[in-house]
N, C-alpha and C. Protein backbone atom coordinates (compact mmCIF):
# COMPACT_ATOMS: atom_id res chain seq x y z
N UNK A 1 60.73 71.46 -13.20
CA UNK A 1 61.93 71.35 -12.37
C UNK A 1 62.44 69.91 -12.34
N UNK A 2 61.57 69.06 -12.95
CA UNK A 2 62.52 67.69 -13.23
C UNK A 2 63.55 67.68 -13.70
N UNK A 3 64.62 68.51 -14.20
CA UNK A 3 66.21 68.40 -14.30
C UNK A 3 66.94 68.56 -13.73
N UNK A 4 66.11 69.07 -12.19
CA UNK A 4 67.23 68.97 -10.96
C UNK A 4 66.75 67.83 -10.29
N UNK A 5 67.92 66.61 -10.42
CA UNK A 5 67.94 65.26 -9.47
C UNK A 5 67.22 65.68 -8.13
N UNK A 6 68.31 66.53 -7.59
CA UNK A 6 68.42 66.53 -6.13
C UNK A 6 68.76 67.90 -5.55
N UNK A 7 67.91 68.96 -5.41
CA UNK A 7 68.71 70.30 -4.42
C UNK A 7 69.75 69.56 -3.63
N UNK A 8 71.14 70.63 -4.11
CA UNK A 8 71.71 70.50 -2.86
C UNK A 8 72.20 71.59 -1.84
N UNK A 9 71.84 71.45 -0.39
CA UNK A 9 72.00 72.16 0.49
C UNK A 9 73.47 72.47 0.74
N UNK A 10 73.73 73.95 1.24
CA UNK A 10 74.78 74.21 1.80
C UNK A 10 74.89 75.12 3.01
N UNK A 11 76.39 75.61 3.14
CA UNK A 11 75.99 76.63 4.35
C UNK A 11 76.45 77.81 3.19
N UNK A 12 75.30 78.63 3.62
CA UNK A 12 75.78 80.00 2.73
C UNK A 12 75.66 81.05 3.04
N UNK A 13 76.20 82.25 2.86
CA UNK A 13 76.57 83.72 3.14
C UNK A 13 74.98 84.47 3.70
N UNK A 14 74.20 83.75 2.35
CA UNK A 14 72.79 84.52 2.31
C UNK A 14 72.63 86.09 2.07
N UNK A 15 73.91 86.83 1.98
CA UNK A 15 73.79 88.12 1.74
C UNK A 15 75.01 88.84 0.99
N UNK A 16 75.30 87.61 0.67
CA UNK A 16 76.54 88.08 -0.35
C UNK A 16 76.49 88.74 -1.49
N UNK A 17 77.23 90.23 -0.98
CA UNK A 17 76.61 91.00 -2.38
C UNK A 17 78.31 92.10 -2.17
N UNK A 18 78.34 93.06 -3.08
CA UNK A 18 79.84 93.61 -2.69
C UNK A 18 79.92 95.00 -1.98
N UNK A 19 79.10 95.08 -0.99
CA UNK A 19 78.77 95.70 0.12
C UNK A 19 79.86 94.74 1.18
N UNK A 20 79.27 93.44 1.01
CA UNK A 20 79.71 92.55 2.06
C UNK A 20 80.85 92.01 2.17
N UNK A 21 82.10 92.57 0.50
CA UNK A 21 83.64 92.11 0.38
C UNK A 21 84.10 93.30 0.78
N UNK A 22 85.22 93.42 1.66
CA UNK A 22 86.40 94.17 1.90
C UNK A 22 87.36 93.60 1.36
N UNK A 23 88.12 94.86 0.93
CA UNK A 23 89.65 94.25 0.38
C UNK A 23 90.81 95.41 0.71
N UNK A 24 91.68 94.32 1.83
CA UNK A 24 92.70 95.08 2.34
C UNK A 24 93.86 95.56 1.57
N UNK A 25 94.62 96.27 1.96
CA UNK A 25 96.22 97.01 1.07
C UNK A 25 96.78 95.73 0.35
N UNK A 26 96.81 94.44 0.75
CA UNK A 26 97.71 93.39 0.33
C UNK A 26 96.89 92.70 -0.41
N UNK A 27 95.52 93.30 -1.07
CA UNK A 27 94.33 92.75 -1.89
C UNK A 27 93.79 91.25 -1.37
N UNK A 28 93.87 91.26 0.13
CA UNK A 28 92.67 90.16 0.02
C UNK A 28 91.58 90.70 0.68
N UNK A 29 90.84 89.40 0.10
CA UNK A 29 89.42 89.77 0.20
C UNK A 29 88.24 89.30 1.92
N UNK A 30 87.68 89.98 2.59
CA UNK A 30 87.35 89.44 3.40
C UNK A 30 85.71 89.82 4.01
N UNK A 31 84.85 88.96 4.27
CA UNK A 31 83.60 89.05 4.03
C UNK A 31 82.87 89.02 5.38
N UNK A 32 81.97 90.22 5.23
CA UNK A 32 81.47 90.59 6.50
C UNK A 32 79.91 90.40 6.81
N UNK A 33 79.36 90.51 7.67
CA UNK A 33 78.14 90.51 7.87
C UNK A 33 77.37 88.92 7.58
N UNK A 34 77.26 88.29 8.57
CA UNK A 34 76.76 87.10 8.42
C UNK A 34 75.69 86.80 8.98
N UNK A 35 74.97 87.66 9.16
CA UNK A 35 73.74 87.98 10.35
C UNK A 35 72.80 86.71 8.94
N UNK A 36 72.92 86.89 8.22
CA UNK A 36 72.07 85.54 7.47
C UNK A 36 72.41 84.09 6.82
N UNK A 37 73.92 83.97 7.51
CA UNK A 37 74.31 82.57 7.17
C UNK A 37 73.67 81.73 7.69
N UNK A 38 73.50 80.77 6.48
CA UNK A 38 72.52 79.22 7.41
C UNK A 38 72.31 78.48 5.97
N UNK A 39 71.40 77.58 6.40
CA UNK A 39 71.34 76.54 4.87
C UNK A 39 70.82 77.07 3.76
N UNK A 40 71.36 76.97 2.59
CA UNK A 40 70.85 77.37 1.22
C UNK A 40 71.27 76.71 -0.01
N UNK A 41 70.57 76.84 -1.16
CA UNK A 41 70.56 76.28 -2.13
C UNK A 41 72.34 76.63 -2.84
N UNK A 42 73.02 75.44 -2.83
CA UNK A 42 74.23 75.84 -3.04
C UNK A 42 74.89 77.13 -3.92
N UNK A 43 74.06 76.97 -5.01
CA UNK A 43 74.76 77.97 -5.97
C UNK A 43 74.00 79.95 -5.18
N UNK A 44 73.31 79.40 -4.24
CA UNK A 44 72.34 81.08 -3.57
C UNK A 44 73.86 82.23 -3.96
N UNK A 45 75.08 82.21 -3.69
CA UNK A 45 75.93 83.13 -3.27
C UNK A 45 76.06 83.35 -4.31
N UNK A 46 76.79 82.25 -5.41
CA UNK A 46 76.74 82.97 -6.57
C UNK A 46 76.08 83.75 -7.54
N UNK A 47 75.01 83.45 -7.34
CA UNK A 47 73.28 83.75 -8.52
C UNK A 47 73.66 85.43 -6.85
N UNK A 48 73.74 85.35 -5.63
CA UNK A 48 73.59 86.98 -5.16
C UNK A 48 74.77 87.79 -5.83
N UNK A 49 75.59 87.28 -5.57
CA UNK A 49 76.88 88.03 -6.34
C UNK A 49 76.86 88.24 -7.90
N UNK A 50 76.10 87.70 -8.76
CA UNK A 50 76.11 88.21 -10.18
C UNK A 50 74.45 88.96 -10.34
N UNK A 51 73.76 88.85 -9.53
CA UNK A 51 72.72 90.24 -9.04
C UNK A 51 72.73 91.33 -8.95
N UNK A 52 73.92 91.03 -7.66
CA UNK A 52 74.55 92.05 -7.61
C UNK A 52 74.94 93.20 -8.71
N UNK A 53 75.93 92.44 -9.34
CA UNK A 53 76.30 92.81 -10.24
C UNK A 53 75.17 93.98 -11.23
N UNK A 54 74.26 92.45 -11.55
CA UNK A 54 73.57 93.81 -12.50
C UNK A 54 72.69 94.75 -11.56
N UNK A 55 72.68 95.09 -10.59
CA UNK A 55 72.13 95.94 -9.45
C UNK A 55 72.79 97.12 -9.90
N UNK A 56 73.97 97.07 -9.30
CA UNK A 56 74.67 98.28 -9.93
C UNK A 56 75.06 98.90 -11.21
N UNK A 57 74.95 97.73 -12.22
CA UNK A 57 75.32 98.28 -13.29
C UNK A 57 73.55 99.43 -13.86
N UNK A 58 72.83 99.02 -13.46
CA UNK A 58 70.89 99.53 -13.17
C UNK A 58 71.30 100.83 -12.65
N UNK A 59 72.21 101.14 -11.90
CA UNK A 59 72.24 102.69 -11.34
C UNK A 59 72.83 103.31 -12.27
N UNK A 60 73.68 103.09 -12.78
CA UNK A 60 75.37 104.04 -13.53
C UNK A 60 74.25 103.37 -15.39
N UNK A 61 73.18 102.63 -15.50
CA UNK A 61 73.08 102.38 -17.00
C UNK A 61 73.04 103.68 -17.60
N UNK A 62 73.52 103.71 -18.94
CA UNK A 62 73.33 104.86 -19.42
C UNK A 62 73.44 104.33 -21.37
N UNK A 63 73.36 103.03 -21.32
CA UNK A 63 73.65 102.60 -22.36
C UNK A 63 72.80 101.05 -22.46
N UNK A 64 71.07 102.03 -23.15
CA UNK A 64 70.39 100.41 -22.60
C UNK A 64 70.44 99.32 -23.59
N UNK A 65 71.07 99.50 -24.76
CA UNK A 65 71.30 98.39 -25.92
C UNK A 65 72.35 97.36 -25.00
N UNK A 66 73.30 98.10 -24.60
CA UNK A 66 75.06 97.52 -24.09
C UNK A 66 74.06 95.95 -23.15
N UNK A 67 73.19 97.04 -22.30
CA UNK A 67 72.46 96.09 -21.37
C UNK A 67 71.81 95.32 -21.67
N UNK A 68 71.31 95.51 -22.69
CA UNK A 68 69.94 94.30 -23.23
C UNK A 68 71.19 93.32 -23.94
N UNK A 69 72.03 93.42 -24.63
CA UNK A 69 72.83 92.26 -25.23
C UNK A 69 73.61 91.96 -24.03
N UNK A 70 74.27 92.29 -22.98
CA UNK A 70 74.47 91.56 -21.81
C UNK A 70 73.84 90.45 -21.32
N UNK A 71 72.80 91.48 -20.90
CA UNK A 71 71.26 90.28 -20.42
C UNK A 71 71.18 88.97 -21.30
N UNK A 72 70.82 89.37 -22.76
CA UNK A 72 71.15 87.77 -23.75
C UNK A 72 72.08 87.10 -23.49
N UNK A 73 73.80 87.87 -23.67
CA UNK A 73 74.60 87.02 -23.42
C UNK A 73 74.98 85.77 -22.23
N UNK A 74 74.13 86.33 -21.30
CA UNK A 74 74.39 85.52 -19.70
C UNK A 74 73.05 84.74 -20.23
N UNK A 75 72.28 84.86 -20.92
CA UNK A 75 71.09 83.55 -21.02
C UNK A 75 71.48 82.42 -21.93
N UNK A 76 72.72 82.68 -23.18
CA UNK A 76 72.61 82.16 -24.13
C UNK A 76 73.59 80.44 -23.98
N UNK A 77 73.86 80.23 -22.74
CA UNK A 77 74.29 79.29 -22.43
C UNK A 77 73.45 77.93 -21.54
N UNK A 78 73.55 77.16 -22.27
CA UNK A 78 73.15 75.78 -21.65
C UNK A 78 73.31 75.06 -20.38
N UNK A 79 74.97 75.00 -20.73
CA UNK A 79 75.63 74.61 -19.43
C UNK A 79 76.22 75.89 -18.16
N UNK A 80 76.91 75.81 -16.78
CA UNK A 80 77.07 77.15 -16.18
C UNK A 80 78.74 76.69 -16.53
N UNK A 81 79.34 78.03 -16.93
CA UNK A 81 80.59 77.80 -17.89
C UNK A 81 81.14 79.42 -17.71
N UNK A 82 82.42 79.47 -17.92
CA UNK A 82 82.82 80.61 -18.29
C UNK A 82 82.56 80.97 -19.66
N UNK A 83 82.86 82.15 -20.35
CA UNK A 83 81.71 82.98 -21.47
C UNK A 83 83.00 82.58 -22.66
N UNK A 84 82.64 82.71 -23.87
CA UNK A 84 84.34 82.69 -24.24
C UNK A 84 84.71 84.54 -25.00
N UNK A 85 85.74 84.37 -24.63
CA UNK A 85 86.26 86.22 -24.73
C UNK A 85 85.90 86.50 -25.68
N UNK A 86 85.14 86.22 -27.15
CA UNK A 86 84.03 87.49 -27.68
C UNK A 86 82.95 87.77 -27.10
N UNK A 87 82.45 86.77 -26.24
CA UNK A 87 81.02 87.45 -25.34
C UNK A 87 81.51 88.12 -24.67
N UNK A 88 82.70 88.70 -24.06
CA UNK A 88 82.65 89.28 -22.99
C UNK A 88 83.48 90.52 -22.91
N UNK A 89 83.22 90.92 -24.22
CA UNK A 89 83.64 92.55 -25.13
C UNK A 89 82.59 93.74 -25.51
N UNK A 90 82.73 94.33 -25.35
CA UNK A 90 81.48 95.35 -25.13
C UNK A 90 82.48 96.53 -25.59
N UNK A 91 81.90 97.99 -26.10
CA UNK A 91 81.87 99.04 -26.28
C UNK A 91 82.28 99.81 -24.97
N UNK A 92 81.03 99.86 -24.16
CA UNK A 92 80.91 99.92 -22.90
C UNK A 92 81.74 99.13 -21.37
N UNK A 93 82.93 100.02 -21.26
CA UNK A 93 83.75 99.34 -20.23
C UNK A 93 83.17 98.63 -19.09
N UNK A 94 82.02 99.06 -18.59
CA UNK A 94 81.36 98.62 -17.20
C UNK A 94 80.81 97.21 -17.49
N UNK A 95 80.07 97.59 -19.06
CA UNK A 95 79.26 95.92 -19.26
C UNK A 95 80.50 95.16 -19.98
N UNK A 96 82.05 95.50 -20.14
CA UNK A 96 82.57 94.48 -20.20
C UNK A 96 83.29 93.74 -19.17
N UNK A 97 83.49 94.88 -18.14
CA UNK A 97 84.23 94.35 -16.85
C UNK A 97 82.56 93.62 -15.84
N UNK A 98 81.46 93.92 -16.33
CA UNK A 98 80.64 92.93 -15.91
C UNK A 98 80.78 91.41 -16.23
N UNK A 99 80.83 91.53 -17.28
CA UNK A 99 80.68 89.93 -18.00
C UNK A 99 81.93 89.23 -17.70
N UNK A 100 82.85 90.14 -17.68
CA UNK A 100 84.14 89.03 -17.57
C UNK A 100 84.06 88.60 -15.78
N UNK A 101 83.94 89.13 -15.02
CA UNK A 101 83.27 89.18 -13.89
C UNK A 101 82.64 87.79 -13.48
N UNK A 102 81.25 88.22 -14.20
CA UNK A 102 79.92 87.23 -14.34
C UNK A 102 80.37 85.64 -15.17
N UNK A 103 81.56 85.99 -15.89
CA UNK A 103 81.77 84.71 -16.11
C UNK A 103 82.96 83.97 -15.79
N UNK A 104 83.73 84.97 -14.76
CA UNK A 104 84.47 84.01 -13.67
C UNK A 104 83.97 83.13 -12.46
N UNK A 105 82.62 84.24 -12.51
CA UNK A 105 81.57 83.82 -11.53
C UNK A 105 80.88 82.30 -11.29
N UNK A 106 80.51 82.52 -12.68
CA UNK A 106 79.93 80.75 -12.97
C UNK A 106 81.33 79.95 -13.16
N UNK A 107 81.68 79.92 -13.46
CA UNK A 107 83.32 79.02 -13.93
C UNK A 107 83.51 78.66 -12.04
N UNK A 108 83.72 79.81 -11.60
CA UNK A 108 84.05 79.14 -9.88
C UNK A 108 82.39 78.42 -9.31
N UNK A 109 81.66 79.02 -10.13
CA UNK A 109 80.50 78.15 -9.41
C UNK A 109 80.02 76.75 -10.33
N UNK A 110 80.57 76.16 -11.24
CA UNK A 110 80.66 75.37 -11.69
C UNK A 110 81.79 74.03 -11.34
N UNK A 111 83.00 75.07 -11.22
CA UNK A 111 83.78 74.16 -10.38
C UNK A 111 83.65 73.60 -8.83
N UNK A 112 83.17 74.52 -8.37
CA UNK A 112 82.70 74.27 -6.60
C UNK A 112 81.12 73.31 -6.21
N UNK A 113 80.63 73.58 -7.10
CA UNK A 113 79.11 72.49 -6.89
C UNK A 113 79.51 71.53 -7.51
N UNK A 114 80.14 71.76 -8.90
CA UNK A 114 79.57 70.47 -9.93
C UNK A 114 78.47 70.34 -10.79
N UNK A 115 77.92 71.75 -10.42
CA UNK A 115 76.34 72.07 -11.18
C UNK A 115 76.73 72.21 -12.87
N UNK A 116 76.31 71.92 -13.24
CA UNK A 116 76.68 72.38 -14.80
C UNK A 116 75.18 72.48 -15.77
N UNK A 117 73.79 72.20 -15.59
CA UNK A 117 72.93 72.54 -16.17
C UNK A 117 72.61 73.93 -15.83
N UNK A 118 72.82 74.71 -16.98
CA UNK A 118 72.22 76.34 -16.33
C UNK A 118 71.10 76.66 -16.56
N UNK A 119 70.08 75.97 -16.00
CA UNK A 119 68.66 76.33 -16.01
C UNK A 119 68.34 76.31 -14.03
N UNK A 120 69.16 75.45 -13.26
CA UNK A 120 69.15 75.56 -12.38
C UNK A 120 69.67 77.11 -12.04
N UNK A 121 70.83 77.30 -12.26
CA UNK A 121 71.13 79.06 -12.49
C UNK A 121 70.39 79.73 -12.41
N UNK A 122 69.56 79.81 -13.63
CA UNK A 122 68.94 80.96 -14.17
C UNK A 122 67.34 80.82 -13.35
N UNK A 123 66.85 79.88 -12.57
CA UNK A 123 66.35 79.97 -11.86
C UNK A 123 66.02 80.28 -10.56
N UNK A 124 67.48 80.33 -9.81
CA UNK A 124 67.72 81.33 -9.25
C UNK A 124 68.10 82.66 -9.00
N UNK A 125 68.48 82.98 -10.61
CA UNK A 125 68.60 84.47 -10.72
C UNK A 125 67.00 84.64 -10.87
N UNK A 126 66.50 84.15 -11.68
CA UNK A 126 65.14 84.67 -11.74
C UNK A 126 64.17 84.89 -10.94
N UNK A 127 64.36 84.19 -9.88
CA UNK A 127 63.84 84.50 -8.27
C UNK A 127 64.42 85.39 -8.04
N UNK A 128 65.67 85.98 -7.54
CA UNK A 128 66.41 87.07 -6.97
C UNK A 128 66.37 88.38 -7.71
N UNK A 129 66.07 88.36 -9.30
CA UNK A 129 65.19 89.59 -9.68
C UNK A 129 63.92 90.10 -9.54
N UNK A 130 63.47 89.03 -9.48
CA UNK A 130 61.71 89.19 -8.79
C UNK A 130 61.72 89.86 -7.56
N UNK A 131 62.51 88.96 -6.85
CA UNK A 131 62.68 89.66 -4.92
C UNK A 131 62.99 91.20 -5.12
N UNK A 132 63.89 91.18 -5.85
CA UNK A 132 64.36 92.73 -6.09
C UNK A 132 63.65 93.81 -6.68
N UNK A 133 62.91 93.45 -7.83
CA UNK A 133 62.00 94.53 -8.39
C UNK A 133 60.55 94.72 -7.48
N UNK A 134 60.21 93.57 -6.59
CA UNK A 134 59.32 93.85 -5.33
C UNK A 134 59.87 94.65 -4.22
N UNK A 135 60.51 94.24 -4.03
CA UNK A 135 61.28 95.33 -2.58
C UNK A 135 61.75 96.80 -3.24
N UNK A 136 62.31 96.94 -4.72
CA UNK A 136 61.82 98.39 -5.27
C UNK A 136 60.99 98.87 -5.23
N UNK A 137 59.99 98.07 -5.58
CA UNK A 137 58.67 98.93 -6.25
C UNK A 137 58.68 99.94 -5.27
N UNK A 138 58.70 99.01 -3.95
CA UNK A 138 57.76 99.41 -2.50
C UNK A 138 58.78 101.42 -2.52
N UNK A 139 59.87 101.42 -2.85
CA UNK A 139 60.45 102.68 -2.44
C UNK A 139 60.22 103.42 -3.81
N UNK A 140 60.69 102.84 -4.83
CA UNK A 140 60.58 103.67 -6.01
C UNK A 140 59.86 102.78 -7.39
N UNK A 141 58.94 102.34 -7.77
CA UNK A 141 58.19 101.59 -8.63
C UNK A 141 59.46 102.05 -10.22
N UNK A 142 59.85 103.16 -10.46
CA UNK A 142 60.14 103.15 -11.56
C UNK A 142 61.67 102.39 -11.49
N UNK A 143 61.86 102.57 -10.90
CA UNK A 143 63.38 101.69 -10.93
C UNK A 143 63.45 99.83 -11.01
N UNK A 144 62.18 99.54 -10.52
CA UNK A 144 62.05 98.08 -11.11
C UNK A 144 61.82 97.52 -12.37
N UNK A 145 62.28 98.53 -13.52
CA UNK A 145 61.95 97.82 -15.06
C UNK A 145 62.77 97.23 -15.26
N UNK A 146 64.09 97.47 -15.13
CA UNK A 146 65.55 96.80 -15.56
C UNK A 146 65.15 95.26 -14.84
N UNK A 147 65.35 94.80 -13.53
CA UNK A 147 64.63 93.32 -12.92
C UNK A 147 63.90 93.44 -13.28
N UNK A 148 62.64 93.42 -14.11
CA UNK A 148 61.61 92.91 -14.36
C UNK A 148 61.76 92.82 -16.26
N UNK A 149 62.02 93.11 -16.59
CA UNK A 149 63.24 93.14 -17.79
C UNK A 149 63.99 91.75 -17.47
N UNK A 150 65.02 91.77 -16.82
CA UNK A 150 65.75 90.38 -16.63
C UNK A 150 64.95 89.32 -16.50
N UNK A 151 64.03 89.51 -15.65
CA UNK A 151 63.38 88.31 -14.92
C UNK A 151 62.36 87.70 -16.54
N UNK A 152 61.65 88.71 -16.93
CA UNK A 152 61.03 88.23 -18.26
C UNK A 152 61.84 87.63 -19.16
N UNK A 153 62.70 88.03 -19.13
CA UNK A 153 63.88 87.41 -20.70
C UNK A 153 64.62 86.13 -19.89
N UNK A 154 64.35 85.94 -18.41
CA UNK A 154 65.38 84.33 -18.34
C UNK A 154 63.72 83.60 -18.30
N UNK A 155 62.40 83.95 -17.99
CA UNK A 155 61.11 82.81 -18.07
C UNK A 155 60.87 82.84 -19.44
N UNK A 156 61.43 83.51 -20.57
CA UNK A 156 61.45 83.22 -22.21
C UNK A 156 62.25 82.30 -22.58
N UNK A 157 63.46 82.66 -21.93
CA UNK A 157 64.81 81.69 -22.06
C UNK A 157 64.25 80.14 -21.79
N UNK A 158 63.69 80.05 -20.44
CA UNK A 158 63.70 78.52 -19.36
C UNK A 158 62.59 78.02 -20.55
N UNK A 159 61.10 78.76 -21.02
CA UNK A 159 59.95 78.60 -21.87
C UNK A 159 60.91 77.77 -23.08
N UNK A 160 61.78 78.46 -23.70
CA UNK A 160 62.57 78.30 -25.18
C UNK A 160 63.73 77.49 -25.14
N UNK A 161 63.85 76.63 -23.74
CA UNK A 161 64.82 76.07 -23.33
C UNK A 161 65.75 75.32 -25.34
N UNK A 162 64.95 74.57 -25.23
CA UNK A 162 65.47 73.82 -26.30
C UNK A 162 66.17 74.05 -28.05
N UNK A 163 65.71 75.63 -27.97
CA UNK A 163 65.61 76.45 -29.49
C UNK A 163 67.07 77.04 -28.92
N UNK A 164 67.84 77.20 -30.06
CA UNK A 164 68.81 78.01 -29.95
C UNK A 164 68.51 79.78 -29.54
């Protein structure tokens, strides 16, 4: 973890996931449930919100290649950046409206911290799949392969940091 200078603290949602966005007739967006706002690791909302993401796409998968080159594609970056529009084309409509998604995601969370090494990222996704395929197990053990799947391929990634 010597490539992060300095955590930096913020105030954050802590449960930001898209349960927690409403969006009214005039499309804005407005965010509920704050029963866990308080200090957190700045980028926490974003790394919950692209979790999110693959949370649901884990229910509706039905196409596990689409998913496994997703999964690569969100590792195969250095810096936290938006994707450029051939990564973020797919066969599969869901894993392409994921990625384009996931990589507006980092682009606003790159612009709003200033973070730009994505190993800090991917270290917090990699915690937040762990959390997740534990709190599965406990209801349904088989549904935690997909996070535990992710979580293995970003500690290969962080391991292989330096190799293309």
């Amino acid at each position: 973890m010597s490539f992060v200078k300095k955590t930096r603290i913020s105030i954050t949602h802590g449960d930001l996931h898209g349960d927690n966005l409403l969006v009214d007739s005039q499309k804005n967006v407005w965010v509920i449930d704050f029963e866990r706002c308080g200090e957190g690791h700045i980028l926490q909302d974003f790394i919950e919100l692209e979790a999110d993401i693959f949370n649901r796409l884990e229910e509706h998968n039905d196409n596990f290649s689409a998913y496994l080159k997703m999964c690569i594609t969100i590792l195969k970056q250095k810096q936290i950046q938006e994707f450029e529009p051939a990564e973020t084309e797919s066969k599969n409509p869901r894993i392409e409206k994921a990625l384009k998604t996931i990589s507006k995601l980092r682009s606003l969370a790159r612009q709003h911290t200033k973070i730009t090494d994505a190993r800090e990222y991917l270290y917090g996704l990699l915690f937040n799949m762990m959390f997740r395929a534990a709190m599965i197990h406990k209801t349904n053990p088989q549904k935690n392969k997909l996070p535990l799947l992710l979580a293995s391929l970003i500690c290969d990634r962080l391991d292989h940091w330096e190799e293309p």
